[in-house]
PDB file of N, CA and C in Angstrom:
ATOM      1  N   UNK A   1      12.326-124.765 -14.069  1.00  0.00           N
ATOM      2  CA  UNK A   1      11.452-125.410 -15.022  1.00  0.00           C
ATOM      3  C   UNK A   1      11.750-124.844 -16.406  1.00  0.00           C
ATOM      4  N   UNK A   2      11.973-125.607 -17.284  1.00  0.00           N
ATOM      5  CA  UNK A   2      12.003-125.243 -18.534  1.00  0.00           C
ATOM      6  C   UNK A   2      11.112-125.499 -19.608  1.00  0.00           C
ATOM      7  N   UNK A   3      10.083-124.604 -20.148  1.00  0.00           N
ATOM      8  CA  UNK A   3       9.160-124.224 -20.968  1.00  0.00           C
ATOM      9  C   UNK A   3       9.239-124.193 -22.576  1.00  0.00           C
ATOM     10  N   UNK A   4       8.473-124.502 -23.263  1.00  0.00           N
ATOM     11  CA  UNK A   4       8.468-124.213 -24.639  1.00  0.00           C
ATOM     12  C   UNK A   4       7.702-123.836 -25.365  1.00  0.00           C
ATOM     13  N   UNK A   5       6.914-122.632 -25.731  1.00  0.00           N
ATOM     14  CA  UNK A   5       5.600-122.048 -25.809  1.00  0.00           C
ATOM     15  C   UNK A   5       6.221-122.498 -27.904  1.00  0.00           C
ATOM     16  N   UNK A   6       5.275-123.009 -28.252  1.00  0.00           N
ATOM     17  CA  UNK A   6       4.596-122.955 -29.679  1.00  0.00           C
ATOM     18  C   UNK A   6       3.385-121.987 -29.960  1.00  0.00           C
ATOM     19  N   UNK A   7       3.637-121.156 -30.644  1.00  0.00           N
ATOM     20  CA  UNK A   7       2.831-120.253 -31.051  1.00  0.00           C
ATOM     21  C   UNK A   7       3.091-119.165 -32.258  1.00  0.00           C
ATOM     22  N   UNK A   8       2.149-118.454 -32.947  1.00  0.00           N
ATOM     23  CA  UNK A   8       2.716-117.662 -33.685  1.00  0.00           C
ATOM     24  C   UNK A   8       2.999-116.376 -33.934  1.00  0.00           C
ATOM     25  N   UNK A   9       4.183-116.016 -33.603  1.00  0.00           N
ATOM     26  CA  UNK A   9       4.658-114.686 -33.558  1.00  0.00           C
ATOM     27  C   UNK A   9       5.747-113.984 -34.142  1.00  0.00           C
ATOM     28  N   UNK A  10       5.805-114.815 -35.125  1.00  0.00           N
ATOM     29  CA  UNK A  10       7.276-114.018 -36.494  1.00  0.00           C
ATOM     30  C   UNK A  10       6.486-113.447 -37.836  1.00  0.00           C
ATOM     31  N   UNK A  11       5.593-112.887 -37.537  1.00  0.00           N
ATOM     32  CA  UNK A  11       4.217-111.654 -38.006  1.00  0.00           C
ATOM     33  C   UNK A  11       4.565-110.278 -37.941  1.00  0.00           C
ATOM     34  N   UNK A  12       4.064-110.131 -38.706  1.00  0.00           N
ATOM     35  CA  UNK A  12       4.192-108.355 -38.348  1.00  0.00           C
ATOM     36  C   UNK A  12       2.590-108.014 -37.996  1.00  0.00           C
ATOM     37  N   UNK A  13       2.206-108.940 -36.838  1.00  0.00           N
ATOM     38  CA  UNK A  13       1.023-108.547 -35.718  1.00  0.00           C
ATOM     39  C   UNK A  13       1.478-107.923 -34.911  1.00  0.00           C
ATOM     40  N   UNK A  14       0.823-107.141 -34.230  1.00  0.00           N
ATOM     41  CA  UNK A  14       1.388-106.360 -33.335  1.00  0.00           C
ATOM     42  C   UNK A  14       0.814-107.222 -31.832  1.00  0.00           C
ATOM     43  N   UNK A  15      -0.536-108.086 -31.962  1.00  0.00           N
ATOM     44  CA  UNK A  15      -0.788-108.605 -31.039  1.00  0.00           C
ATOM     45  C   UNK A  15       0.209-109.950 -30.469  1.00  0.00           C
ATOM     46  N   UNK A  16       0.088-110.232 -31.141  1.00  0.00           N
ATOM     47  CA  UNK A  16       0.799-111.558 -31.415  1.00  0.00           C
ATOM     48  C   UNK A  16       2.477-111.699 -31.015  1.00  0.00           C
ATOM     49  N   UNK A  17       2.905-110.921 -31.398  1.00  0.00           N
ATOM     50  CA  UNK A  17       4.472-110.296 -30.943  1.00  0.00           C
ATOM     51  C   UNK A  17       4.319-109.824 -29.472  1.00  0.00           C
ATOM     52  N   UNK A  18       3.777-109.389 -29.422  1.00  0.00           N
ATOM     53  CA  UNK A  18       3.795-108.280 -27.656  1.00  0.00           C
ATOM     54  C   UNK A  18       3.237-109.749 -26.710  1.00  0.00           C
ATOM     55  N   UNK A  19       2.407-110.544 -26.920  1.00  0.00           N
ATOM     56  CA  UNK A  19       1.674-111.480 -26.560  1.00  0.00           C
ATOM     57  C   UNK A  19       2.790-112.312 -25.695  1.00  0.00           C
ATOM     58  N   UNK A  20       3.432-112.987 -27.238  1.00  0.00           N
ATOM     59  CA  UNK A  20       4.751-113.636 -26.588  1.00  0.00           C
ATOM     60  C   UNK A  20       5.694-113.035 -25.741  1.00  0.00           C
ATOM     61  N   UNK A  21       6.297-111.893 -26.591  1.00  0.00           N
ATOM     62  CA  UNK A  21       7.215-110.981 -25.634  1.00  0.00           C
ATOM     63  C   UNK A  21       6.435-111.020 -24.152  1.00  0.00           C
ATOM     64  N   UNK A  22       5.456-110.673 -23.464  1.00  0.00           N
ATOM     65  CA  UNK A  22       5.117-110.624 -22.325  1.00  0.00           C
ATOM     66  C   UNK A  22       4.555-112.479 -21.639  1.00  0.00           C
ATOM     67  N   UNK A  23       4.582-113.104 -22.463  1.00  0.00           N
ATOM     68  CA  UNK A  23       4.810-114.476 -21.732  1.00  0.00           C
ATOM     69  C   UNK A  23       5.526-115.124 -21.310  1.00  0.00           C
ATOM     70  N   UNK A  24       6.531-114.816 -22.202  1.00  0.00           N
ATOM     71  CA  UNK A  24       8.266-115.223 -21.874  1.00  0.00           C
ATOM     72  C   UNK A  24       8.581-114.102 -21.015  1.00  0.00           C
ATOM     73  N   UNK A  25       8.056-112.904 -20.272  1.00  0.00           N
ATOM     74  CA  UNK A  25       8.841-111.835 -19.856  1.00  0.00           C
ATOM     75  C   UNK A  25       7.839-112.868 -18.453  1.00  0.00           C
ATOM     76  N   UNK A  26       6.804-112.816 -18.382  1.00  0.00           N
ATOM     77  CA  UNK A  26       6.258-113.213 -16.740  1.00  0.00           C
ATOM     78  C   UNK A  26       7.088-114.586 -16.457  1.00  0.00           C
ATOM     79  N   UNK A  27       6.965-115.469 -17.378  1.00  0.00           N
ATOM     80  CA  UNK A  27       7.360-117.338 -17.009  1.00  0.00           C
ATOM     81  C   UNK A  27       8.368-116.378 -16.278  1.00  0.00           C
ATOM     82  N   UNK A  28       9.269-115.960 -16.726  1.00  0.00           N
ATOM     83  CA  UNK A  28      10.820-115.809 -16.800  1.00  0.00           C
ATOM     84  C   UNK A  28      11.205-115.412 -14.967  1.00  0.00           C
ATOM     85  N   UNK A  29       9.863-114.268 -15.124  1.00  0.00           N
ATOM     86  CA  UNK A  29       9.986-113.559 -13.410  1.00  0.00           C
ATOM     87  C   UNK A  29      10.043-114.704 -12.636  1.00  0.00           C
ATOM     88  N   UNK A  30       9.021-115.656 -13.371  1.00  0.00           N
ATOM     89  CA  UNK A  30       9.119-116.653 -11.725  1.00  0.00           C
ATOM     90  C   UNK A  30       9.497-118.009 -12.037  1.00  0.00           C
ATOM     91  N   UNK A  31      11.138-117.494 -12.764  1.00  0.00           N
ATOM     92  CA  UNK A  31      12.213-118.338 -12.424  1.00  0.00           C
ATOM     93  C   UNK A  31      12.170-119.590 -13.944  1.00  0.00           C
ATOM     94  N   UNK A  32      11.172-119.359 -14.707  1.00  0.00           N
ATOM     95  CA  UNK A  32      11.139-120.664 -15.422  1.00  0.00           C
ATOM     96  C   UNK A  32      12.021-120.306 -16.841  1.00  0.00           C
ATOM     97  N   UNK A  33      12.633-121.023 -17.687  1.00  0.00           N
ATOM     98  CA  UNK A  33      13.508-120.615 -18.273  1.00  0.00           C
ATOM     99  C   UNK A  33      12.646-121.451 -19.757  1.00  0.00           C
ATOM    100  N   UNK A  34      12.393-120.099 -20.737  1.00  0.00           N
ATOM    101  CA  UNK A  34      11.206-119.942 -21.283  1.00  0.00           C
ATOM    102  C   UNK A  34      11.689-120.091 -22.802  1.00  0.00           C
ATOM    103  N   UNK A  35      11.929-120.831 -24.080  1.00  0.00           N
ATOM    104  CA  UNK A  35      12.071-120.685 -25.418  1.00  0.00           C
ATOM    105  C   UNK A  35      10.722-120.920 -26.118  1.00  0.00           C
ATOM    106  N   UNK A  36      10.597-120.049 -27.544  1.00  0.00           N
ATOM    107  CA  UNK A  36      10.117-120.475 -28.091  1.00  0.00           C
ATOM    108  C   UNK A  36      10.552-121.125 -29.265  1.00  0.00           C
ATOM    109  N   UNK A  37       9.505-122.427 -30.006  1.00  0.00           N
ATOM    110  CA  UNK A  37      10.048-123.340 -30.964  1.00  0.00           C
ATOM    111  C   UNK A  37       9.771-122.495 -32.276  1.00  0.00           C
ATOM    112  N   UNK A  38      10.796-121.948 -32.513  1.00  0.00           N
ATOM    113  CA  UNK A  38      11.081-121.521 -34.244  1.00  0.00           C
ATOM    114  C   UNK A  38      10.536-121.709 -34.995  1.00  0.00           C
ATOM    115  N   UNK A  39       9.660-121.417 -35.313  1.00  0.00           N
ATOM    116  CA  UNK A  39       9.067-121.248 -37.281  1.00  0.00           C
ATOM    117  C   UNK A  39       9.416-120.699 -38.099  1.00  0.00           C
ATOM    118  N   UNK A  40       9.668-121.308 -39.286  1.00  0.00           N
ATOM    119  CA  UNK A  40      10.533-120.813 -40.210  1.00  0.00           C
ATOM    120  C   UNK A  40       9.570-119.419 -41.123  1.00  0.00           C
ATOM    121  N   UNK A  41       8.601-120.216 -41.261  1.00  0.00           N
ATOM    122  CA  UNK A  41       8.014-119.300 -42.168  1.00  0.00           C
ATOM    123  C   UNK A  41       7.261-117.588 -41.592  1.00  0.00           C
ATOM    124  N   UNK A  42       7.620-116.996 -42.026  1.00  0.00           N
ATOM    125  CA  UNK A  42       7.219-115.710 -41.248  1.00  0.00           C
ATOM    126  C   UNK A  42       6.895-114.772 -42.438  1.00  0.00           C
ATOM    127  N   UNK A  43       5.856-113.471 -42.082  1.00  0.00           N
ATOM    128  CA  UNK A  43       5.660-112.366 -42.887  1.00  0.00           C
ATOM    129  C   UNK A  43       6.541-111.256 -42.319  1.00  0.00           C
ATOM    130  N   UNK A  44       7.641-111.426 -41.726  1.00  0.00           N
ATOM    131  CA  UNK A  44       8.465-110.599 -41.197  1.00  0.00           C
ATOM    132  C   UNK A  44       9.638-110.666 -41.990  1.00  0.00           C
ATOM    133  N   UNK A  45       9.678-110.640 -43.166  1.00  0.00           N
ATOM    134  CA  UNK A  45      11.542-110.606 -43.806  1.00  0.00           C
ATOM    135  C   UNK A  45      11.917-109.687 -44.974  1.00  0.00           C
ATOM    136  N   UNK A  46      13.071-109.133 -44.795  1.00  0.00           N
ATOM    137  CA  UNK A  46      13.610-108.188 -45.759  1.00  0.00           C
ATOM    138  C   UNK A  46      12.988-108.349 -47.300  1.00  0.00           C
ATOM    139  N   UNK A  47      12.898-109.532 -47.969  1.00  0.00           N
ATOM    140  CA  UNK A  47      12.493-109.831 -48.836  1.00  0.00           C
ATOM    141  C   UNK A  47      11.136-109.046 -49.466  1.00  0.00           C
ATOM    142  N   UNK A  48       9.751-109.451 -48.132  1.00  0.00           N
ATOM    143  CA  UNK A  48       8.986-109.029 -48.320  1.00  0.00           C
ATOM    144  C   UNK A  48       8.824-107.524 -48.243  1.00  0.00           C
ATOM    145  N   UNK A  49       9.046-106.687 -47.112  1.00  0.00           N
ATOM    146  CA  UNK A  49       9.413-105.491 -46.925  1.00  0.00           C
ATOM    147  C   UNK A  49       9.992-104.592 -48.366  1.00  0.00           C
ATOM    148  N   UNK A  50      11.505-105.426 -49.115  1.00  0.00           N
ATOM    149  CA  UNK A  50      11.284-104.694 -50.418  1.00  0.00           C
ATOM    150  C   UNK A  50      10.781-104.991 -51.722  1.00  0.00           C
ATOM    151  N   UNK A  51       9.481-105.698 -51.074  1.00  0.00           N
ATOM    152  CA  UNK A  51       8.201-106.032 -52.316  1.00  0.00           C
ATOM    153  C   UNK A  51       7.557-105.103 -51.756  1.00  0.00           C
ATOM    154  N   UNK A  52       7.310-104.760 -50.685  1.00  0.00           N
ATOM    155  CA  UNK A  52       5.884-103.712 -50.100  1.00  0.00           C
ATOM    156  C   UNK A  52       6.879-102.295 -50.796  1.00  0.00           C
ATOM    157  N   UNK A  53       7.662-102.180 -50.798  1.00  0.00           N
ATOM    158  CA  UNK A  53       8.521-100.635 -50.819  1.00  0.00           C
ATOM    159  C   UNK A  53       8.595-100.855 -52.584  1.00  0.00           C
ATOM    160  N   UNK A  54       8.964-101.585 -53.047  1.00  0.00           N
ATOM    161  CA  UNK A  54       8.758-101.581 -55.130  1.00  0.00           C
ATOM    162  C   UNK A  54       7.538-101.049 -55.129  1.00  0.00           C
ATOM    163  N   UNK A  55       5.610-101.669 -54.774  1.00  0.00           N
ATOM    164  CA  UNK A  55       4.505-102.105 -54.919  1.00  0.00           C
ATOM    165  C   UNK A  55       4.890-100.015 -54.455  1.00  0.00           C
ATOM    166  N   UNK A  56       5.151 -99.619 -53.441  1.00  0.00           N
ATOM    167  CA  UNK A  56       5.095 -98.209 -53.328  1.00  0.00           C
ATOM    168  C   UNK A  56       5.561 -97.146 -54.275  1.00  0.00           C
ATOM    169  N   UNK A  57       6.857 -97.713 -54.671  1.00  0.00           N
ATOM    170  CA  UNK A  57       7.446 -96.749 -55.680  1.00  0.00           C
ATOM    171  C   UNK A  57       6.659 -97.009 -56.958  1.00  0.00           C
ATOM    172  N   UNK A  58       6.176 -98.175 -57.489  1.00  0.00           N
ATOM    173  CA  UNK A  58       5.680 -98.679 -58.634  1.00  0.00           C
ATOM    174  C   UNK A  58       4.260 -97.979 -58.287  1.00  0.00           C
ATOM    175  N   UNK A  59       3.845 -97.316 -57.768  1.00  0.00           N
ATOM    176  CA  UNK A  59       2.118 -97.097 -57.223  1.00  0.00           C
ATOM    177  C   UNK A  59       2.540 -95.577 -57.129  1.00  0.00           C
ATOM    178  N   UNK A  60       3.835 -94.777 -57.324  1.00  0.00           N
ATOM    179  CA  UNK A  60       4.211 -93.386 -56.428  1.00  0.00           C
ATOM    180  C   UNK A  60       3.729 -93.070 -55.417  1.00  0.00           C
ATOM    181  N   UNK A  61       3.398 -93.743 -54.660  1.00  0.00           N
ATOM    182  CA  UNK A  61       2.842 -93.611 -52.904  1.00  0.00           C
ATOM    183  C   UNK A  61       4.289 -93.394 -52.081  1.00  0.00           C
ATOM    184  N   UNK A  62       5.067 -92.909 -52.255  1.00  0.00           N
ATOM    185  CA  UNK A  62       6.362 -92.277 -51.725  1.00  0.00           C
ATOM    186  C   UNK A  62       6.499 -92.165 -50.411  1.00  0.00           C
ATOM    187  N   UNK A  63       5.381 -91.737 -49.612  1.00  0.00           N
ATOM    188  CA  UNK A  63       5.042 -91.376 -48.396  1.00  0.00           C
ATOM    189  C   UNK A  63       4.926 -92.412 -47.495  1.00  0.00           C
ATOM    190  N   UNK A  64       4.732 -93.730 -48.267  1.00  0.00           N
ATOM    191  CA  UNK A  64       4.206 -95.034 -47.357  1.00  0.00           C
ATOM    192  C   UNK A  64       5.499 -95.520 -47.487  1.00  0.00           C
ATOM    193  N   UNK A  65       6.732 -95.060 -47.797  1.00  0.00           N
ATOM    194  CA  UNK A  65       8.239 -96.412 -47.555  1.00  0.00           C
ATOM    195  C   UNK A  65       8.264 -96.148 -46.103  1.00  0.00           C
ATOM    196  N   UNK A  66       8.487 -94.728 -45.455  1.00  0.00           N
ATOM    197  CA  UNK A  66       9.257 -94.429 -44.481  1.00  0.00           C
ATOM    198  C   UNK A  66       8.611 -95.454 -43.403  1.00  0.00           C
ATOM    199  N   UNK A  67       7.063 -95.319 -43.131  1.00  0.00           N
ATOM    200  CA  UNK A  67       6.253 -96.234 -42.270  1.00  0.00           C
ATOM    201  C   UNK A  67       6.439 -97.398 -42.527  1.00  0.00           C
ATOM    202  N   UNK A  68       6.721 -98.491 -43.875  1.00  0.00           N
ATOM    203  CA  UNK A  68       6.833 -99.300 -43.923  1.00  0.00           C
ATOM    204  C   UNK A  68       8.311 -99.843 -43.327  1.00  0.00           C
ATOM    205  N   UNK A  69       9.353 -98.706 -43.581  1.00  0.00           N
ATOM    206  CA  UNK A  69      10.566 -99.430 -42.787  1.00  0.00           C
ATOM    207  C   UNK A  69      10.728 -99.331 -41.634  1.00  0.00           C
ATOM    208  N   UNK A  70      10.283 -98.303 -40.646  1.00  0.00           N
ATOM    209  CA  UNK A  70      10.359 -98.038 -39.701  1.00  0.00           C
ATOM    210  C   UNK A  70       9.480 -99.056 -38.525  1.00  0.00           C
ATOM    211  N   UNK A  71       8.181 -99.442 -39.030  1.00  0.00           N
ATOM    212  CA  UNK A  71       7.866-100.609 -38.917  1.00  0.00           C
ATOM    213  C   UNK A  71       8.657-101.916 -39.082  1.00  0.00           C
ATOM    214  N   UNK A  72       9.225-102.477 -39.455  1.00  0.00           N
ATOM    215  CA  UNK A  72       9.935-103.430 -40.142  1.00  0.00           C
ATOM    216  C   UNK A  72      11.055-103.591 -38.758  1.00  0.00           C
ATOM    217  N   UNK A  73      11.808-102.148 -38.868  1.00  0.00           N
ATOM    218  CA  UNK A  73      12.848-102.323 -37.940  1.00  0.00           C
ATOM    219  C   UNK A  73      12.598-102.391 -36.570  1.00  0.00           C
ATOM    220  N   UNK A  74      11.323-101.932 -36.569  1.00  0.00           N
ATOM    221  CA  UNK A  74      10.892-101.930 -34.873  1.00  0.00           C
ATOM    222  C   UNK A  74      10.057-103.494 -34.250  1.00  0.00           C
ATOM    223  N   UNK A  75       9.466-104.280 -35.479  1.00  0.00           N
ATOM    224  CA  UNK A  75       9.241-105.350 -34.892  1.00  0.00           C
ATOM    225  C   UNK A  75      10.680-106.504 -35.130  1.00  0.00           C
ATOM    226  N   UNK A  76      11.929-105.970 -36.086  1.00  0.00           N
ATOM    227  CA  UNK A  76      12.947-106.818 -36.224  1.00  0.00           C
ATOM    228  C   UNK A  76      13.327-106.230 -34.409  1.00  0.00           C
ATOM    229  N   UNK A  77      13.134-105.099 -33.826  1.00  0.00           N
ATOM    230  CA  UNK A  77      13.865-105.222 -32.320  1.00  0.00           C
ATOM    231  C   UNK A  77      13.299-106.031 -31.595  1.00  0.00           C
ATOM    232  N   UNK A  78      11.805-106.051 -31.320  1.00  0.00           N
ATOM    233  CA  UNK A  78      11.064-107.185 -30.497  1.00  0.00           C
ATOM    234  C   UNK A  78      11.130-108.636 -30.750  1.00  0.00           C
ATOM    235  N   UNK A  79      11.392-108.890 -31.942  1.00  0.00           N
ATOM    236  CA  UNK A  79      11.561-110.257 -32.277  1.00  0.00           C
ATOM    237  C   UNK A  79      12.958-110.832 -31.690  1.00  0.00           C
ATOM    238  N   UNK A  80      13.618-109.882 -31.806  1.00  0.00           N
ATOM    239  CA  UNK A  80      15.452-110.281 -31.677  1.00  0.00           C
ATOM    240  C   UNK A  80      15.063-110.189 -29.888  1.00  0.00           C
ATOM    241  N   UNK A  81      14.361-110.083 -29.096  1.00  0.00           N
ATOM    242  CA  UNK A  81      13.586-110.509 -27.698  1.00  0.00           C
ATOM    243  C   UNK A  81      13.356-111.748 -26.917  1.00  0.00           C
ATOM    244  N   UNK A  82      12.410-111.958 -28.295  1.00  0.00           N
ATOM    245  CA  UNK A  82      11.997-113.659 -27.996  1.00  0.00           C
ATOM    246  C   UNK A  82      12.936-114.753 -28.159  1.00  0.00           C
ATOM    247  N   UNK A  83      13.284-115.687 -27.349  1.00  0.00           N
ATOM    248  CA  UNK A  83      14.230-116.475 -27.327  1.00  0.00           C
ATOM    249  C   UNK A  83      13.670-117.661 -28.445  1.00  0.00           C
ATOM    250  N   UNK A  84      14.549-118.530 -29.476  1.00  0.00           N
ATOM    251  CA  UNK A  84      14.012-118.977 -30.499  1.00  0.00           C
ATOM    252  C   UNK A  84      14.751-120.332 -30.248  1.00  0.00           C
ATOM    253  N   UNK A  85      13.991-121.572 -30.706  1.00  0.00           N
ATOM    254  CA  UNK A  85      14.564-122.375 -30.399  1.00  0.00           C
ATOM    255  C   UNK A  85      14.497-123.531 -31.644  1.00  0.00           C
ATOM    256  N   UNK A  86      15.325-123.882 -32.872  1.00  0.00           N
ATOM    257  CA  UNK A  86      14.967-125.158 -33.588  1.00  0.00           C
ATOM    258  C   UNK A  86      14.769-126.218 -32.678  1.00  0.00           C
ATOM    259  N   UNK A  87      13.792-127.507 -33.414  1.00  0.00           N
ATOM    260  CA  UNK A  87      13.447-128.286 -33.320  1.00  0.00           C
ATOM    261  C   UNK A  87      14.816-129.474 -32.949  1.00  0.00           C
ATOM    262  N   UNK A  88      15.732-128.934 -33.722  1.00  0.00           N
ATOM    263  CA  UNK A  88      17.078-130.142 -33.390  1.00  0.00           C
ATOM    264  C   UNK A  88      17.503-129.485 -31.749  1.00  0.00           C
ATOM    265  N   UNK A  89      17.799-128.252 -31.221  1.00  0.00           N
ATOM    266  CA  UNK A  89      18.183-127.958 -29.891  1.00  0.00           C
ATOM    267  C   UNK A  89      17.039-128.286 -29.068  1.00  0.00           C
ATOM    268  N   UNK A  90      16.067-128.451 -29.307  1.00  0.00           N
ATOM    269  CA  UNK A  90      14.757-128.633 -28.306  1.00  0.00           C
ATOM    270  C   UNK A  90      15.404-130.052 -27.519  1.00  0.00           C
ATOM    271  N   UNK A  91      15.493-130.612 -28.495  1.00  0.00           N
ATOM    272  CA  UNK A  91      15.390-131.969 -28.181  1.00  0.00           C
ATOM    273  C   UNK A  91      16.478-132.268 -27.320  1.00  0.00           C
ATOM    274  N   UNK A  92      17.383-131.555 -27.343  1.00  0.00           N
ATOM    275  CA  UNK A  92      18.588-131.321 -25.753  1.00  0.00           C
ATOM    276  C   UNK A  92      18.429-130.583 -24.737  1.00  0.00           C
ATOM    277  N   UNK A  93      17.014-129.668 -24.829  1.00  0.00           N
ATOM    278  CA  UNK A  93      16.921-129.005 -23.349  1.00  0.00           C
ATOM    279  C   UNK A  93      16.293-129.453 -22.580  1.00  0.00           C
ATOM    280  N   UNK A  94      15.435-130.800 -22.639  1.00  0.00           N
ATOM    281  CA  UNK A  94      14.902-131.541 -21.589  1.00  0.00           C
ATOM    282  C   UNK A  94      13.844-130.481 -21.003  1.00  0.00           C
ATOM    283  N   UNK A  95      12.615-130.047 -21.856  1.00  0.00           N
ATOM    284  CA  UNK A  95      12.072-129.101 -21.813  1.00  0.00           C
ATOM    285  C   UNK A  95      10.593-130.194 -20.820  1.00  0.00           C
ATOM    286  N   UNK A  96      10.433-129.388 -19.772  1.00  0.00           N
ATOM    287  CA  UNK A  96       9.670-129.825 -19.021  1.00  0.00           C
ATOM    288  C   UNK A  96       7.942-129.553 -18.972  1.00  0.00           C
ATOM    289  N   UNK A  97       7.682-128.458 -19.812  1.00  0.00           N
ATOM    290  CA  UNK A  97       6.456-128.203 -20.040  1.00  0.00           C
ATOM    291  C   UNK A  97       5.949-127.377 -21.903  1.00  0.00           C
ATOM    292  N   UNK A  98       5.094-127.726 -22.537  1.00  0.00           N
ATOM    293  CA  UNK A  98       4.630-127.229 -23.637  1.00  0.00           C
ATOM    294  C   UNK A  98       3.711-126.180 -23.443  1.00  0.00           C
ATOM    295  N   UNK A  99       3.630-125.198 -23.771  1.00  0.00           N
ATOM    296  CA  UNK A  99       2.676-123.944 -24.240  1.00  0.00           C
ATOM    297  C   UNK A  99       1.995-123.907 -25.376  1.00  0.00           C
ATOM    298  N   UNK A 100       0.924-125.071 -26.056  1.00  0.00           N
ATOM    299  CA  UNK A 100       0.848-124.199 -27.159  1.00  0.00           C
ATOM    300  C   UNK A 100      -0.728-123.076 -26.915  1.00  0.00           C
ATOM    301  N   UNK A 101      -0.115-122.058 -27.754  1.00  0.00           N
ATOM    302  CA  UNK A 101      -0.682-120.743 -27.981  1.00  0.00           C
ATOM    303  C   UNK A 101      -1.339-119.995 -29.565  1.00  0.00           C
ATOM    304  N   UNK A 102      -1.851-119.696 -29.129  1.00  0.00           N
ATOM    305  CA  UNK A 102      -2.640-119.030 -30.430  1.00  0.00           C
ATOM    306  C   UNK A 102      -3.966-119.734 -30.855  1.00  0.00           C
ATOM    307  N   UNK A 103      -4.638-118.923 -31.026  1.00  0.00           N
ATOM    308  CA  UNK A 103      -5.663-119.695 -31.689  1.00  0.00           C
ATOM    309  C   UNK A 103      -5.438-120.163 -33.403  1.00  0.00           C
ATOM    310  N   UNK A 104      -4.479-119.486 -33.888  1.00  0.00           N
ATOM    311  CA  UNK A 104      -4.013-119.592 -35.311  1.00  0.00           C
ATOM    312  C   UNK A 104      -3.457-121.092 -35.633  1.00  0.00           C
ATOM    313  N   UNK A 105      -2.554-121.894 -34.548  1.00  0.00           N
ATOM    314  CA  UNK A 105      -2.444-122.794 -34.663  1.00  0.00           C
ATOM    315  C   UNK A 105      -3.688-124.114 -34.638  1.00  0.00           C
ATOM    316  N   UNK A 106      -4.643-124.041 -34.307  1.00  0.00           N
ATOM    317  CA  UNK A 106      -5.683-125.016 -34.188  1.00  0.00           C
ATOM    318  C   UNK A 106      -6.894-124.821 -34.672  1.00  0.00           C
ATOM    319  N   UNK A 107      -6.792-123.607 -36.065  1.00  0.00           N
ATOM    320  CA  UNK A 107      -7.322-123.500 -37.256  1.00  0.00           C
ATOM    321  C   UNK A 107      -6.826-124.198 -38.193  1.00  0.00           C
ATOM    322  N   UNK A 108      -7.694-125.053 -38.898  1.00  0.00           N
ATOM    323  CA  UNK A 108      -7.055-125.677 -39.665  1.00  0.00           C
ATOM    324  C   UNK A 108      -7.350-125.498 -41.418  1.00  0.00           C
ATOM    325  N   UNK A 109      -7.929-124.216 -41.578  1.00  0.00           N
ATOM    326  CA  UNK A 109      -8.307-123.930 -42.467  1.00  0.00           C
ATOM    327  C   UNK A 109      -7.043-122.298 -42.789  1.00  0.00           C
ATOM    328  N   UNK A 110      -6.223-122.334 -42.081  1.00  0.00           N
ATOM    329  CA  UNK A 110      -4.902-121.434 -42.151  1.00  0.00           C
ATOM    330  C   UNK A 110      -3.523-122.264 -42.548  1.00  0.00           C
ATOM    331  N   UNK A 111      -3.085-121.366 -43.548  1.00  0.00           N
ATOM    332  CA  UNK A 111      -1.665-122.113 -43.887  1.00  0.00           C
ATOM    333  C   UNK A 111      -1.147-121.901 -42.880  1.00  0.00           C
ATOM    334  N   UNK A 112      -0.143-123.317 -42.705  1.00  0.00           N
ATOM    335  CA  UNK A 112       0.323-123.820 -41.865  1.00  0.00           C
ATOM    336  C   UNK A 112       2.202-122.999 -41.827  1.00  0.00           C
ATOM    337  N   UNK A 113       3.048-122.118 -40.590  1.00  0.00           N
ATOM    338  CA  UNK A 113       4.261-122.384 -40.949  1.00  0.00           C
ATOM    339  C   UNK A 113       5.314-123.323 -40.638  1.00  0.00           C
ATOM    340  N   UNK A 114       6.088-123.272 -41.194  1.00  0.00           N
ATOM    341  CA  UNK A 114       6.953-124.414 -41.067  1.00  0.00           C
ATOM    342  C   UNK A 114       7.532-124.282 -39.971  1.00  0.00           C
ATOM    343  N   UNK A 115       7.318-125.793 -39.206  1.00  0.00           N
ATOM    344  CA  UNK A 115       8.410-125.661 -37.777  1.00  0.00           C
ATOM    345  C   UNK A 115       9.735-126.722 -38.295  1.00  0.00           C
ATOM    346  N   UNK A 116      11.090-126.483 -38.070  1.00  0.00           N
ATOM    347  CA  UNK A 116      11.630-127.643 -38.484  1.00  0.00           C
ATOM    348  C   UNK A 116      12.546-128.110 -36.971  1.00  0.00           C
TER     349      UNK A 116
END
């Protein structure tokens, strides 16, 4: 069976990341072959990371880079986990069941990220 969980987890949540990681880790045990559909937009990217690390040096809070990268690199390992899937490959895996997840998605008073 092949699965496609929609949900949001390219965050630097810690719930939200582990959430997926362990949904795609159970489907998987029992045999179902598990992607999730890609969102582009994420609070997880280098970009932002060296705005939080300027906002530190510009503030002399010196002490807060090391946590901020070390963080950074440890949810870039869990993410590089979750299997990711655009919207153009979906549409060739003949995906047999939808997941959607989160309660974040069916708030509609939350910016929305981009799926393409």
């Amino acid at each position: 069976m092949k699965i496609c969980v929609v949900t949001i987890y390219r965050n630097e949540n810690v719930g939200s990341v582990l959430q997926a990681y362990a949904m795609q880790s159970v489907l998987s045990e029992n045999n179902a072959t598990v992607v999730f559909h890609k969102n582009i937009a994420s609070s997880h990217t280098l970009y932002k990371l060296l705005r939080r690390i300027a906002g530190a040096i510009l503030k002399l809070r010196f002490n807060t880079i090391h946590p901020k990268v070390y963080k950074f690199l440890k949810f870039s390992q869990i993410q590089k986990s979750v299997i990711e899937v655009s919207a153009k490959k979906l549409l060739n895996l003949k995906i047999d069941c939808y997941i959607l997840g989160s309660d974040v998605i069916w708030d509609l008073s939350v910016k929305r990220p981009s799926y393409y």
